[in-house]
N, C-alpha and C. Protein backbone atom coordinates (compact mmCIF):
# COMPACT_ATOMS: atom_id res chain seq x y z
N UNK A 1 22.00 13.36 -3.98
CA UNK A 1 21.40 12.03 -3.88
C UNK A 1 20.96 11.78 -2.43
N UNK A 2 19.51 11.40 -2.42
CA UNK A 2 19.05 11.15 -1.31
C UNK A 2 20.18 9.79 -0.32
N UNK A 3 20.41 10.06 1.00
CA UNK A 3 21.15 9.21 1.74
C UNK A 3 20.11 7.92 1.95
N UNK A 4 20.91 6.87 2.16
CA UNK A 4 19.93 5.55 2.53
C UNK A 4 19.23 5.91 3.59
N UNK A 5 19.99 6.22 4.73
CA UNK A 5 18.45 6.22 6.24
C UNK A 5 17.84 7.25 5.75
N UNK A 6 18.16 8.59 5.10
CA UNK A 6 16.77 8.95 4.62
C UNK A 6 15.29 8.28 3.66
N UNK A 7 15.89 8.01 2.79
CA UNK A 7 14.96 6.62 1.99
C UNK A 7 14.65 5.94 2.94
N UNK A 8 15.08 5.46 3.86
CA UNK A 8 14.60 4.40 4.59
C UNK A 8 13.29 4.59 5.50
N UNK A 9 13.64 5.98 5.99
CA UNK A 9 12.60 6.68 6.78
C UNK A 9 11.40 7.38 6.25
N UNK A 10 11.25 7.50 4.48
CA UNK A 10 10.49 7.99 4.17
C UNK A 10 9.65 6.93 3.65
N UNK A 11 9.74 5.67 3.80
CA UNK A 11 9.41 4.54 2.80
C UNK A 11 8.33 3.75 3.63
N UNK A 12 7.71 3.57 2.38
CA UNK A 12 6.18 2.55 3.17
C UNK A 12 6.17 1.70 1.70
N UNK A 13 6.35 0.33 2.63
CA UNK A 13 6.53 -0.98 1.67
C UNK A 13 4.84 -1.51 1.67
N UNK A 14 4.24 -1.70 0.61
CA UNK A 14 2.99 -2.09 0.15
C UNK A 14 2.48 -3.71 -0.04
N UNK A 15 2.11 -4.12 0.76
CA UNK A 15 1.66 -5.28 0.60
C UNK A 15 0.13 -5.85 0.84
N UNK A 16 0.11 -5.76 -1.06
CA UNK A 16 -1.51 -6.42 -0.92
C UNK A 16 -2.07 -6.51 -2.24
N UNK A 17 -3.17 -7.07 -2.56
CA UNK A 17 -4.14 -7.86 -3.79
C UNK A 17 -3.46 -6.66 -5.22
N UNK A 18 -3.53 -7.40 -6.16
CA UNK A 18 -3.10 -6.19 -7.34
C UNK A 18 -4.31 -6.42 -8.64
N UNK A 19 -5.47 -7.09 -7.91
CA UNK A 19 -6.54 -7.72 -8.84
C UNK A 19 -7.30 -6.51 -8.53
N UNK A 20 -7.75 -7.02 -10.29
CA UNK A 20 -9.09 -5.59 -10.90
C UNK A 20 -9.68 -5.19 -9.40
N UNK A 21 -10.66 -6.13 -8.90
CA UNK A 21 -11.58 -5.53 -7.76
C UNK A 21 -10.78 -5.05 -6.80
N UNK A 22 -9.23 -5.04 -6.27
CA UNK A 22 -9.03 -4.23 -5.49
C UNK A 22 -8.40 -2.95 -5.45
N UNK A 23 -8.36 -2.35 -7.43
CA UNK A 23 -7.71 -1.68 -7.79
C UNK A 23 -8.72 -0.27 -6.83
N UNK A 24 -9.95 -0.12 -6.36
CA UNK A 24 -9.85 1.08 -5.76
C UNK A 24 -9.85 1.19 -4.80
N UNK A 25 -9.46 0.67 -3.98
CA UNK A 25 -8.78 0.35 -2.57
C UNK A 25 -7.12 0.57 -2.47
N UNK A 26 -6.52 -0.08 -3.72
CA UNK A 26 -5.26 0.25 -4.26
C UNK A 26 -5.19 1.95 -4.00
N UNK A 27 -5.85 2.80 -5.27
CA UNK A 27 -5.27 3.93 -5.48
C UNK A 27 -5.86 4.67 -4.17
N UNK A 28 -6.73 4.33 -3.15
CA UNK A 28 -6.81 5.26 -2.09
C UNK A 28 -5.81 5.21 -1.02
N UNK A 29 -5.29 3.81 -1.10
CA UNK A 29 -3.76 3.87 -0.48
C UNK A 29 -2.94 4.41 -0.52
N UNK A 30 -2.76 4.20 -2.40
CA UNK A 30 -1.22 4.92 -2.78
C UNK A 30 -1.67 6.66 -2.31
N UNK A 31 -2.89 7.35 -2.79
CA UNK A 31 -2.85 8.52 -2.20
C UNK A 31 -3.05 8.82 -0.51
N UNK A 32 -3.32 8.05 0.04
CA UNK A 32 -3.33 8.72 1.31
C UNK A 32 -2.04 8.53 1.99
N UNK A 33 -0.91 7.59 1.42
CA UNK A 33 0.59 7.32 2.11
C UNK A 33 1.18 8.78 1.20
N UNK A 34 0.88 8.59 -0.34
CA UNK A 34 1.73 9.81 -0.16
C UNK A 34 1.04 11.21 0.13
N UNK A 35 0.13 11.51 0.03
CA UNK A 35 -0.16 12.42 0.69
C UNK A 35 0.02 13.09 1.94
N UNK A 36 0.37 11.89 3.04
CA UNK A 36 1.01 11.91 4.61
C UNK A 36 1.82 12.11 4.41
N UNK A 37 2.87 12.30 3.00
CA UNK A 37 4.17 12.53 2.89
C UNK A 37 5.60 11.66 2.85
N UNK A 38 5.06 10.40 2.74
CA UNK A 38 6.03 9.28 2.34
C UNK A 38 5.69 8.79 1.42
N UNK A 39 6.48 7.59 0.85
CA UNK A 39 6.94 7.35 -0.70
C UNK A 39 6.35 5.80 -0.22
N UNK A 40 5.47 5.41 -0.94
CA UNK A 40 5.08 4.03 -1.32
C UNK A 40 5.89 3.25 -2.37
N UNK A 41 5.67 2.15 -1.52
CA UNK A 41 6.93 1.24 -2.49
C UNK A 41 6.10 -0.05 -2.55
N UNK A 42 6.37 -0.73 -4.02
CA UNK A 42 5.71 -1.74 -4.03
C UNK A 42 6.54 -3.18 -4.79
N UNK A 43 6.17 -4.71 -5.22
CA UNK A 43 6.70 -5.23 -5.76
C UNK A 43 7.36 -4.85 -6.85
N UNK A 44 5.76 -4.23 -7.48
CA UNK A 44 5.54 -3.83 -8.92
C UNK A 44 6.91 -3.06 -9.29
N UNK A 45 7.32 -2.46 -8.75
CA UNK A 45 8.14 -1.36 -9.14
C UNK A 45 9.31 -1.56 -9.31
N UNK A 46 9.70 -2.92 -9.38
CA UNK A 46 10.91 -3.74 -9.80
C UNK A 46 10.74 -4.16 -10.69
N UNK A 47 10.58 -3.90 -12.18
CA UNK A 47 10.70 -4.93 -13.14
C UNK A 47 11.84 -5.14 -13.62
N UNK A 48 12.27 -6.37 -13.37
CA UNK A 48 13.43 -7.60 -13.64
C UNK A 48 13.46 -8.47 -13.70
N UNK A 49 12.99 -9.33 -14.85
CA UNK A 49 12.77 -10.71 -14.84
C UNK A 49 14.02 -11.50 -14.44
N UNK A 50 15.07 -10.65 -14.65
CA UNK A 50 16.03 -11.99 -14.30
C UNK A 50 16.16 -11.94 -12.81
N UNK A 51 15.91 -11.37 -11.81
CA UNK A 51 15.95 -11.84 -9.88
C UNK A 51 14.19 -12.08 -9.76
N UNK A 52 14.97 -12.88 -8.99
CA UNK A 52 13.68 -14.01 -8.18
C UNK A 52 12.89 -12.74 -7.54
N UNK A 53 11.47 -13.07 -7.11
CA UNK A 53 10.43 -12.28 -6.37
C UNK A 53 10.87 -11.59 -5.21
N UNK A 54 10.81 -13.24 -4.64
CA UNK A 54 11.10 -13.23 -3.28
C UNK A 54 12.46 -12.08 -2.87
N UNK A 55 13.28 -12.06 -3.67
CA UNK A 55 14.70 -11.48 -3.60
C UNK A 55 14.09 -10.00 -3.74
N UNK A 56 13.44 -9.55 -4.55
CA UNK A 56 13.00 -8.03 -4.92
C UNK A 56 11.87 -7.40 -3.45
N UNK A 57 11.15 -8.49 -2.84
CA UNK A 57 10.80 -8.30 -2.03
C UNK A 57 11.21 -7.82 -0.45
N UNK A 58 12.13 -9.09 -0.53
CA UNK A 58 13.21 -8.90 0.51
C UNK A 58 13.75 -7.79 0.72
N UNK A 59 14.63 -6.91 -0.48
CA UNK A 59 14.97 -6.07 -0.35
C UNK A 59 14.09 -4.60 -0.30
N UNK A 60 12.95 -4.72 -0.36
CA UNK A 60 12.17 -3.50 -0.53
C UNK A 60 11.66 -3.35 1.07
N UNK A 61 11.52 -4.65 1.74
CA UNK A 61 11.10 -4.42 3.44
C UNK A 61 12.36 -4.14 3.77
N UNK A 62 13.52 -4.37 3.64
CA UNK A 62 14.86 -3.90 4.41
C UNK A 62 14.70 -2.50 4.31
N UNK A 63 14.48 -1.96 3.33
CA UNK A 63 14.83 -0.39 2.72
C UNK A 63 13.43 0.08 3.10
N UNK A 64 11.97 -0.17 3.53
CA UNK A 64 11.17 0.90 4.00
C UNK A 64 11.55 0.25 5.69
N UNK A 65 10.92 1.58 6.68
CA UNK A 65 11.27 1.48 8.10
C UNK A 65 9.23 1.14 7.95
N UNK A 66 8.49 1.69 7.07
CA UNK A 66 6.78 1.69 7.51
C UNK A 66 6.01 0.35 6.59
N UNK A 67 5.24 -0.05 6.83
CA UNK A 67 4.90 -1.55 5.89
C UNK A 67 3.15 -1.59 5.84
N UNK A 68 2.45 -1.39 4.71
CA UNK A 68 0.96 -1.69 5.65
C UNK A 68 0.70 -3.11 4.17
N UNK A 69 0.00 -4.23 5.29
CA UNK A 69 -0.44 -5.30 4.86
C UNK A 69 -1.58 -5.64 4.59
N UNK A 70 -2.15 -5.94 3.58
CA UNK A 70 -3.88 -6.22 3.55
C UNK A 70 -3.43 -7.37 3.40
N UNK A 71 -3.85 -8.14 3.82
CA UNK A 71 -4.47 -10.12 4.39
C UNK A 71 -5.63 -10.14 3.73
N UNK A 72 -6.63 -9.26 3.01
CA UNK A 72 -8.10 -9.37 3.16
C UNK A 72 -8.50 -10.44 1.73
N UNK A 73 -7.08 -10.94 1.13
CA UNK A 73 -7.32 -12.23 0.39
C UNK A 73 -6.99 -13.52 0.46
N UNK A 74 -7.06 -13.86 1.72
CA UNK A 74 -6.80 -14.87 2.51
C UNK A 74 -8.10 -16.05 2.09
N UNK A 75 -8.78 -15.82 0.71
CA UNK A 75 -10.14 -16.64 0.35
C UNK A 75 -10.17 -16.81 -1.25
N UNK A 76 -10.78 -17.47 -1.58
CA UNK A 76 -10.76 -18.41 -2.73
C UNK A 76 -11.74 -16.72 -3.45
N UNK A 77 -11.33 -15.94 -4.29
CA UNK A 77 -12.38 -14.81 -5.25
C UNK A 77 -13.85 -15.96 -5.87
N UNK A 78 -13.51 -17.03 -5.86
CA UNK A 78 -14.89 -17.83 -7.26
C UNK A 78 -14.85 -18.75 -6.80
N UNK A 79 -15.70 -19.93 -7.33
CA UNK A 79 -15.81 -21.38 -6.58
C UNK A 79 -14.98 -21.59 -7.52
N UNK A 80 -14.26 -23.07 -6.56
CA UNK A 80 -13.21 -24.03 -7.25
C UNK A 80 -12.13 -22.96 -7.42
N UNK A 81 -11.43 -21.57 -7.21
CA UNK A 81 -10.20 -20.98 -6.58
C UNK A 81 -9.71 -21.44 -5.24
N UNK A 82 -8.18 -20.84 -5.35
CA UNK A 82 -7.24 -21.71 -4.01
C UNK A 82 -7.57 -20.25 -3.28
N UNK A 83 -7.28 -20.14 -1.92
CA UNK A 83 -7.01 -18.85 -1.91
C UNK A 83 -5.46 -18.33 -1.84
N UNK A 84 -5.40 -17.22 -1.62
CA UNK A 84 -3.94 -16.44 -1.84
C UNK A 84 -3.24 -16.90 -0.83
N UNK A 85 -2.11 -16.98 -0.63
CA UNK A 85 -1.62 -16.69 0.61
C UNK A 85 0.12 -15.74 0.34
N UNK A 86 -0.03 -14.96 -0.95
CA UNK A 86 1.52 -14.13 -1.14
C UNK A 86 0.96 -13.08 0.40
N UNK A 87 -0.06 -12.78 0.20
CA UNK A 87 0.07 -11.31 1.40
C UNK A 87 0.88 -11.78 2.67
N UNK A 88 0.23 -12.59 3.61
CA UNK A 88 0.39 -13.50 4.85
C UNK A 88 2.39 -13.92 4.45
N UNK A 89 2.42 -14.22 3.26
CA UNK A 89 3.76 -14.79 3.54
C UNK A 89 4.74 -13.72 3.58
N UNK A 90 4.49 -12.36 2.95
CA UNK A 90 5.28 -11.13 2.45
C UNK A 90 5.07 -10.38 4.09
N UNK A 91 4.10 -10.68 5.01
CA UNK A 91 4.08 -9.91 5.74
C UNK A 91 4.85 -10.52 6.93
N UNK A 92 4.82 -11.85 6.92
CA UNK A 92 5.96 -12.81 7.54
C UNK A 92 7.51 -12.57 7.33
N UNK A 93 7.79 -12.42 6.41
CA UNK A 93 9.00 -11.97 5.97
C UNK A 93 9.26 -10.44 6.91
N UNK A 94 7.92 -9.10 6.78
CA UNK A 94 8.40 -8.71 7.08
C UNK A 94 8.74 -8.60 8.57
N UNK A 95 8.07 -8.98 9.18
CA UNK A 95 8.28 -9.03 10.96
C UNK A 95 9.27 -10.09 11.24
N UNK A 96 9.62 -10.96 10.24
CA UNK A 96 10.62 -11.51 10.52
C UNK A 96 12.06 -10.81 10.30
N UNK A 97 12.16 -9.94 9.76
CA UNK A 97 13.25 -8.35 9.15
C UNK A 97 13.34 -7.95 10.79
N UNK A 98 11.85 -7.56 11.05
CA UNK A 98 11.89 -6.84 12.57
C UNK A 98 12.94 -7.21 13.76
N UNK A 99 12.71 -9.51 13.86
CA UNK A 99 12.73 -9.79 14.77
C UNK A 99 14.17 -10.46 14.67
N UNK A 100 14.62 -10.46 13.24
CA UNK A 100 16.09 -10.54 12.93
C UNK A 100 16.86 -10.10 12.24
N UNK A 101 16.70 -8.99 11.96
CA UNK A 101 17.47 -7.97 11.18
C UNK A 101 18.35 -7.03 11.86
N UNK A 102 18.84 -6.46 11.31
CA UNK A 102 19.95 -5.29 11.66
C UNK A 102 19.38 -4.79 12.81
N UNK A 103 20.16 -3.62 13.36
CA UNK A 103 19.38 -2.61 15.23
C UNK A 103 18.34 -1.98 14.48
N UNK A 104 18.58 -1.37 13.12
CA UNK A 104 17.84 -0.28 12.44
C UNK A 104 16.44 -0.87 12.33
N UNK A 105 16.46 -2.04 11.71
CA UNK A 105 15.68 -2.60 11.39
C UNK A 105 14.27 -2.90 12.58
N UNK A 106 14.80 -3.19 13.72
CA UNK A 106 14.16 -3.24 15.13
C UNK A 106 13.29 -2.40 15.30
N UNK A 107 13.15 -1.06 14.67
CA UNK A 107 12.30 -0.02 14.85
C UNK A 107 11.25 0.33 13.52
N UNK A 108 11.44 -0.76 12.66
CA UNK A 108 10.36 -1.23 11.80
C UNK A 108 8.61 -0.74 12.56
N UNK A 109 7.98 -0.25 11.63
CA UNK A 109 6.32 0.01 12.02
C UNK A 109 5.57 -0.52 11.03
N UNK A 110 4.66 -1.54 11.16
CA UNK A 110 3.76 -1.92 10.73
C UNK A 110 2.16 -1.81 10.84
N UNK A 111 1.53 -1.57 9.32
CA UNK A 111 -0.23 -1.66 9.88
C UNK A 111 -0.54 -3.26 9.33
N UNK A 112 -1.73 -3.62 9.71
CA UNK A 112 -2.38 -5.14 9.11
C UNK A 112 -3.72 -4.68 8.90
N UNK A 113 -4.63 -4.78 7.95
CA UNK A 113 -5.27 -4.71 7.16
C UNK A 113 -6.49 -5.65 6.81
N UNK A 114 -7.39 -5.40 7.58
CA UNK A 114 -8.31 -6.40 7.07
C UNK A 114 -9.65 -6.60 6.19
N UNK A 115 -10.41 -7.38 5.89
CA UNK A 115 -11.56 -6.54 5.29
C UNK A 115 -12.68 -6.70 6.01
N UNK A 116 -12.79 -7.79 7.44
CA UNK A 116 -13.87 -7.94 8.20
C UNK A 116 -12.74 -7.94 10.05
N UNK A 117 -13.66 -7.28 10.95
CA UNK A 117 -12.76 -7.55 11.69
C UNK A 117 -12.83 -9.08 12.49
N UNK A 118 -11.48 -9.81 12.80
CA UNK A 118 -11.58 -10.96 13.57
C UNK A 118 -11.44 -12.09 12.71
N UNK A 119 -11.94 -11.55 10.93
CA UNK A 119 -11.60 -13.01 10.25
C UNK A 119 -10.85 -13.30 10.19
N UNK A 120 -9.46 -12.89 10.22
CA UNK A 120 -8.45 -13.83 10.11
C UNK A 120 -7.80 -14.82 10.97
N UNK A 121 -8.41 -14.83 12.20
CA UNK A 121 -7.93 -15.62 13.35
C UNK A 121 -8.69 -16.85 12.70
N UNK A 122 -9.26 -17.18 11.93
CA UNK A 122 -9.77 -18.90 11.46
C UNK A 122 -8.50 -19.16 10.73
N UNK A 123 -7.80 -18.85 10.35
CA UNK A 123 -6.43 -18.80 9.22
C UNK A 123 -5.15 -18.52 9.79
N UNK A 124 -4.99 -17.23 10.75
CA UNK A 124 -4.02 -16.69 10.48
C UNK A 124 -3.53 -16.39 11.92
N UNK A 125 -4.32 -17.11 13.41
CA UNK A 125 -4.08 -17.13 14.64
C UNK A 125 -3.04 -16.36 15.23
N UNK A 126 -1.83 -16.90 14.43
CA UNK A 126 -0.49 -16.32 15.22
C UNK A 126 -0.93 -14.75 15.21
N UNK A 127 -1.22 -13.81 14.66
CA UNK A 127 -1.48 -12.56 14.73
C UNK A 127 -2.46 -12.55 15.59
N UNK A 128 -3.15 -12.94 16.21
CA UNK A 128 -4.32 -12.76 17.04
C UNK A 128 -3.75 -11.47 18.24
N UNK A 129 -2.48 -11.63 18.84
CA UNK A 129 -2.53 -10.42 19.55
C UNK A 129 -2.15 -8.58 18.64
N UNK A 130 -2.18 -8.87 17.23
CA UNK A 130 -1.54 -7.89 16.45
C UNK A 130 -2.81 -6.84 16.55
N UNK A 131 -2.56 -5.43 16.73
CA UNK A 131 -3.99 -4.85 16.03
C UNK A 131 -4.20 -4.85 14.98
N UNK A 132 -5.27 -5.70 14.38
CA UNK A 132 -5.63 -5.55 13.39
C UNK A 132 -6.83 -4.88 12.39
N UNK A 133 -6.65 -4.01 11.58
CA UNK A 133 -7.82 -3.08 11.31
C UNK A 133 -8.24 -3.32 10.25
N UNK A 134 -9.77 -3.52 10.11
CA UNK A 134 -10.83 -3.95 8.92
C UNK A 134 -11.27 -2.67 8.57
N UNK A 135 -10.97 -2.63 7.27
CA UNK A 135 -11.77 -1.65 6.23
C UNK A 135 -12.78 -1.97 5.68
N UNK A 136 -13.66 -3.38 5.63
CA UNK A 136 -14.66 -3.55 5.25
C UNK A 136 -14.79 -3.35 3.37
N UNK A 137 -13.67 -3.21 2.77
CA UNK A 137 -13.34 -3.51 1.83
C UNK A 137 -14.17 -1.88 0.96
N UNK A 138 -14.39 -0.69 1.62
CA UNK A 138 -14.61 0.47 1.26
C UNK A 138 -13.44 1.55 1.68
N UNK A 139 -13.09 2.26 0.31
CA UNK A 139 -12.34 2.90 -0.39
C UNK A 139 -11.68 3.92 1.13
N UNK A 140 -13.14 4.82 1.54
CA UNK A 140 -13.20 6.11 2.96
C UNK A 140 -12.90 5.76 3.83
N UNK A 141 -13.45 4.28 4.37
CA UNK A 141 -12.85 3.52 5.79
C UNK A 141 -11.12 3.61 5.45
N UNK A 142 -10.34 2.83 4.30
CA UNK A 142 -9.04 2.74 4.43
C UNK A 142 -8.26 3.52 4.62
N UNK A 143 -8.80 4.92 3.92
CA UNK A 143 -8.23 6.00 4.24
C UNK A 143 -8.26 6.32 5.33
N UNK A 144 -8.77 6.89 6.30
CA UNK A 144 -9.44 6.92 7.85
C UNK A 144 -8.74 6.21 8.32
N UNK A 145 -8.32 4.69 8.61
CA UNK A 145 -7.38 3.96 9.47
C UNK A 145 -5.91 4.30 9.00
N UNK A 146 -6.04 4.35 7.38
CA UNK A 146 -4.07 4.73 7.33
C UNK A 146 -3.90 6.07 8.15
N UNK A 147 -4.73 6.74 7.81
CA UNK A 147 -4.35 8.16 8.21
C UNK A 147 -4.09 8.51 9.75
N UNK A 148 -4.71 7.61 10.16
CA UNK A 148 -4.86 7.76 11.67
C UNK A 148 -3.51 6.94 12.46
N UNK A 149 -3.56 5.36 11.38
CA UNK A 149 -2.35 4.87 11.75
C UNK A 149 -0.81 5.48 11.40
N UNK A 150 -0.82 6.55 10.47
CA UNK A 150 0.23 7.12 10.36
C UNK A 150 0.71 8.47 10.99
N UNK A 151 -0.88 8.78 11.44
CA UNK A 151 -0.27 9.95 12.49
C UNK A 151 0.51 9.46 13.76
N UNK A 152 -0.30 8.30 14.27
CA UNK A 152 0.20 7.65 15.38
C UNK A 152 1.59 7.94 15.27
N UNK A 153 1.94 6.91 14.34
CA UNK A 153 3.27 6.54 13.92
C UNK A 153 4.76 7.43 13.87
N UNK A 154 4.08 8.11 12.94
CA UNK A 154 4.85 9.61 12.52
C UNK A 154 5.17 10.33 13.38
N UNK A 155 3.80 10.68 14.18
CA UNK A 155 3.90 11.68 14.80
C UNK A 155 3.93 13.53 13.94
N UNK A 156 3.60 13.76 12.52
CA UNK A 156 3.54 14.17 12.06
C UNK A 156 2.27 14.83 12.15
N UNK A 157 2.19 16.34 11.65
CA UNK A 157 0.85 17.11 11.44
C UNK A 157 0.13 16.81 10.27
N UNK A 158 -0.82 15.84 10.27
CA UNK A 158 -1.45 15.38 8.56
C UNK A 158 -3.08 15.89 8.82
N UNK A 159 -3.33 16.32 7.49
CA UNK A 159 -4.44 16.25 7.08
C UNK A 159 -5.45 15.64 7.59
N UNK A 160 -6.88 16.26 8.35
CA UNK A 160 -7.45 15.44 8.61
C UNK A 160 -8.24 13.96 7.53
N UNK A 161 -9.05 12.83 7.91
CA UNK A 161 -9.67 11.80 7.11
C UNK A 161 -10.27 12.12 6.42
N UNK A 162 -11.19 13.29 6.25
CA UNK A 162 -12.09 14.29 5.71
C UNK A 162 -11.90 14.92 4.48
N UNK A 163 -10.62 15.79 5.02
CA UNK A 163 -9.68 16.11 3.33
C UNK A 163 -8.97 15.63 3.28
N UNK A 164 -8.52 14.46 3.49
CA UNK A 164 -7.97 13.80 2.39
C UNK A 164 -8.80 12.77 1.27
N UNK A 165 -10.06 12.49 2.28
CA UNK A 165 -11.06 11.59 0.99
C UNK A 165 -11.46 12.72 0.33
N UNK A 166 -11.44 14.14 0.68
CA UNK A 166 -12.12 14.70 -0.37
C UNK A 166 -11.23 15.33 -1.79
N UNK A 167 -10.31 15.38 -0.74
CA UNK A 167 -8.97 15.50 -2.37
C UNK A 167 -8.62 14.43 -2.78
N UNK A 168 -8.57 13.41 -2.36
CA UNK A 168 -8.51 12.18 -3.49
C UNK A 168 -10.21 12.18 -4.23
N UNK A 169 -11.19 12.25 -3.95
CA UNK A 169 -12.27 12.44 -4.70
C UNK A 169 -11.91 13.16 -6.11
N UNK A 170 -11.54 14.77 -5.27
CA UNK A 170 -11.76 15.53 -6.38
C UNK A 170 -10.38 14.85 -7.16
N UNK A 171 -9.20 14.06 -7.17
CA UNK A 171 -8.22 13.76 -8.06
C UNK A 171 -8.70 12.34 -9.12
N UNK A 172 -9.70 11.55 -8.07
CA UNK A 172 -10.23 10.52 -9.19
C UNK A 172 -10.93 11.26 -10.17
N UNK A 173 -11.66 12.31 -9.93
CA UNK A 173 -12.67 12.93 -11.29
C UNK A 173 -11.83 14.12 -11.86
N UNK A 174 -10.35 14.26 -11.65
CA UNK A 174 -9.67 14.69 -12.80
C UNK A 174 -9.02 14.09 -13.62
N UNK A 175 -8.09 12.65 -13.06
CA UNK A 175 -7.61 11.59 -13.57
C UNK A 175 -7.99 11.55 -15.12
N UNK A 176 -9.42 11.41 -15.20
CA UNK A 176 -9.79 10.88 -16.59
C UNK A 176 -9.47 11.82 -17.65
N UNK A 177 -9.91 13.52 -17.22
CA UNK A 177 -9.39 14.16 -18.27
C UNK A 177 -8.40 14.29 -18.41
N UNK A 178 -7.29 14.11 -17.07
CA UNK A 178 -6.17 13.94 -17.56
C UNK A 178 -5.45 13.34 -18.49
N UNK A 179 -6.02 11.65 -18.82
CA UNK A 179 -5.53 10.97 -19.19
C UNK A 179 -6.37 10.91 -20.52
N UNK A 180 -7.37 11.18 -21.02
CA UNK A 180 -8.27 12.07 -22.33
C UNK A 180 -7.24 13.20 -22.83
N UNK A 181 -6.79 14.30 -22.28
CA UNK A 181 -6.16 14.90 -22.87
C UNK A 181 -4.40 14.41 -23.16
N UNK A 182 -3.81 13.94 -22.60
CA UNK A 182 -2.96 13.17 -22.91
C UNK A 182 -2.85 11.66 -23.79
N UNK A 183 -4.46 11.87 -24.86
CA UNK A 183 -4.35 10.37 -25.58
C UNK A 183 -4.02 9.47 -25.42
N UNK A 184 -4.63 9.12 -23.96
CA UNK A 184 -4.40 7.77 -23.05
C UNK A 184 -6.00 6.86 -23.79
N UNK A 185 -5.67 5.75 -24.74
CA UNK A 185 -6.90 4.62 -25.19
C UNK A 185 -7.62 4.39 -23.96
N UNK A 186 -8.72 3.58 -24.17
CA UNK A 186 -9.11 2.62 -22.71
C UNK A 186 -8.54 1.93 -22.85
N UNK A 187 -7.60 1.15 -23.24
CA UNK A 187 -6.67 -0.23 -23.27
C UNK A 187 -5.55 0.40 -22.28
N UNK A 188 -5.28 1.84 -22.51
CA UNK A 188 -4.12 2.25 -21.53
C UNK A 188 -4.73 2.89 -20.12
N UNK A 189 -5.97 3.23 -20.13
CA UNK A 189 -6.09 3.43 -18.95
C UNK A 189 -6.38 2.42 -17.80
N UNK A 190 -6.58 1.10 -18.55
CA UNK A 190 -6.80 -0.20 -17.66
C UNK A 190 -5.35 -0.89 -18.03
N UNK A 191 -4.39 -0.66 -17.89
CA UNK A 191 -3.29 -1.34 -17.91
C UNK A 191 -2.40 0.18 -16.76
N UNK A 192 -2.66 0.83 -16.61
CA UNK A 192 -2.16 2.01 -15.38
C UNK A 192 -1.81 1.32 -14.63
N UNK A 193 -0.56 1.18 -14.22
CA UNK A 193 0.05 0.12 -13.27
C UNK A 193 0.37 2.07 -12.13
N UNK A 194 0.07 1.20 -10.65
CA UNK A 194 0.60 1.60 -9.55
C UNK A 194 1.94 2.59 -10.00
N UNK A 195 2.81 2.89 -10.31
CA UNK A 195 4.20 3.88 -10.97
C UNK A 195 3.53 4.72 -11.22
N UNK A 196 2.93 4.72 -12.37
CA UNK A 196 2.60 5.58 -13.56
C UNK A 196 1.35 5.97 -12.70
N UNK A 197 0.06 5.83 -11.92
CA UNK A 197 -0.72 6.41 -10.97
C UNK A 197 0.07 7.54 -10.16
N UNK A 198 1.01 7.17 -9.19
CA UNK A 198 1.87 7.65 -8.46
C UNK A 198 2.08 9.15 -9.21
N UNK A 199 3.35 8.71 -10.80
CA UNK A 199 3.54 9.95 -11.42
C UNK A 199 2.46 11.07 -11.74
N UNK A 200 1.26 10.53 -12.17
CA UNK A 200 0.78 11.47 -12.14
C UNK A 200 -0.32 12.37 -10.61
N UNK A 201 -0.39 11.26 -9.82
CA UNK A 201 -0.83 11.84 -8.59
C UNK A 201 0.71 13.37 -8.12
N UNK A 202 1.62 13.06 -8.28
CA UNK A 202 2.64 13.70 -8.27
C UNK A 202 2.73 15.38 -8.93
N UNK A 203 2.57 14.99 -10.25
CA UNK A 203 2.03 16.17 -11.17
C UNK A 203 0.93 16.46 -10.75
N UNK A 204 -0.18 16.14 -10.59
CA UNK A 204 -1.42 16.89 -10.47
C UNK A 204 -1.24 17.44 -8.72
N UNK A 205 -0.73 17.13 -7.85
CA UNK A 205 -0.13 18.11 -6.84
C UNK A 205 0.75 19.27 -7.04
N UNK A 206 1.39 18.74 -7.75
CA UNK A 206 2.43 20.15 -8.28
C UNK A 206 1.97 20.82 -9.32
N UNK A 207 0.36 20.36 -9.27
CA UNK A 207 -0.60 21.94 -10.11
C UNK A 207 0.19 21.82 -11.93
N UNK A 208 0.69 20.46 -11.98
CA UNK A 208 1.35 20.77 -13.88
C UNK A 208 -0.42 20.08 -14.82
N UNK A 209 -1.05 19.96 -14.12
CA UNK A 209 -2.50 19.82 -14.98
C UNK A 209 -3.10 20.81 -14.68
């Protein structure tokens, strides 16, 4: 059984939009964190109706040491919508872990996530000295800043931005037959929750397709 500070050190806590339009921005995340070789962790991946959110949340920033935040729904999607504000508050929580949590906790690394650069200072000021990096809300840019922000980080030998958009390319245009030959409906391939992506990004690395 894996030890806790190991989990802890391999873990990147996910915070951001889980709506249709940002589902491919989603899966270029989940592949380029694990592809760098850590384990993405998300709300989703708690289902328990009986504990509160907030509580499942809490505990998922204690347990990753890496966190990346998209803010980039900080706006109303349609006229007459509120806009969001779970990202901004989940990412509060977590620098607040940073700035009062355990010693371990102190060495917390965070990215912030944007989709234009500079918009969020009309909203979201207190971050104004944070670096904050805009993807412009395309799939290749996000990859390119995680990758870069996790070499920083790591300090690890990764893949350049290049191949890794091009092996996640070539894994979106196997996906489907994957999930064709495994008698996946279209009702099940649009209900693919973040887990079940993961599992099979997993398998199709370990060459079982």
């Amino acid at each position: 059984m894996a030890r806790e500070a190991d989990v802890f050190e391999s873990s990147l806590f996910i915070n951001c939009p889980f709506d249709a339009d940002y589902l491919p921005l989603l899966h270029s995340l989940l592949f380029v964190i694990f592809e760098c070789g850590l384990q993405p962790r998300l709300a989703s991946d708690e289902v328990d109706s009986g504990r509160v959110r907030v509580e499942k949340i809490r505990d998922l920033v204690r347990s990753c040491r890496y966190s990346i935040h998209d803010i980039s729904r900080m706006e109303a999607l349609e006229r007459g919508d509120e806009p969001r504000f779970n990202m901004p508050f989940e990412l509060g929580l977590d620098l607040g872990c940073r700035y009062y949590g355990a010693s371990r906790l102190r060495n917390k690394l965070c990215l912030i996530l944007e989709k234009e650069p500079y918009r969020y200072q009309r909203v979201l000021s207190d971050i104004s000295g944070n670096d904050v990096r805009a993807h412009g809300s395309d799939p290749e840019t996000l990859v390119l800043e995680v990758r870069n922000w996790l070499r920083t980080v790591t300090d690890a030998s990764l893949p350049s931005g290049g191949d890794l958009w091009n092996r996640f390319t070539i894994f979106q245009r196997d996906l489907p037959r994957i999930l064709q030959r495994l008698r996946y409906s279209e009702r099940d391939v649009q209900a693919l929750g973040p887990v079940e992506y993961l599992g099979f990004l997993r398998d199709w690395k370990a060459g079982l397709f």
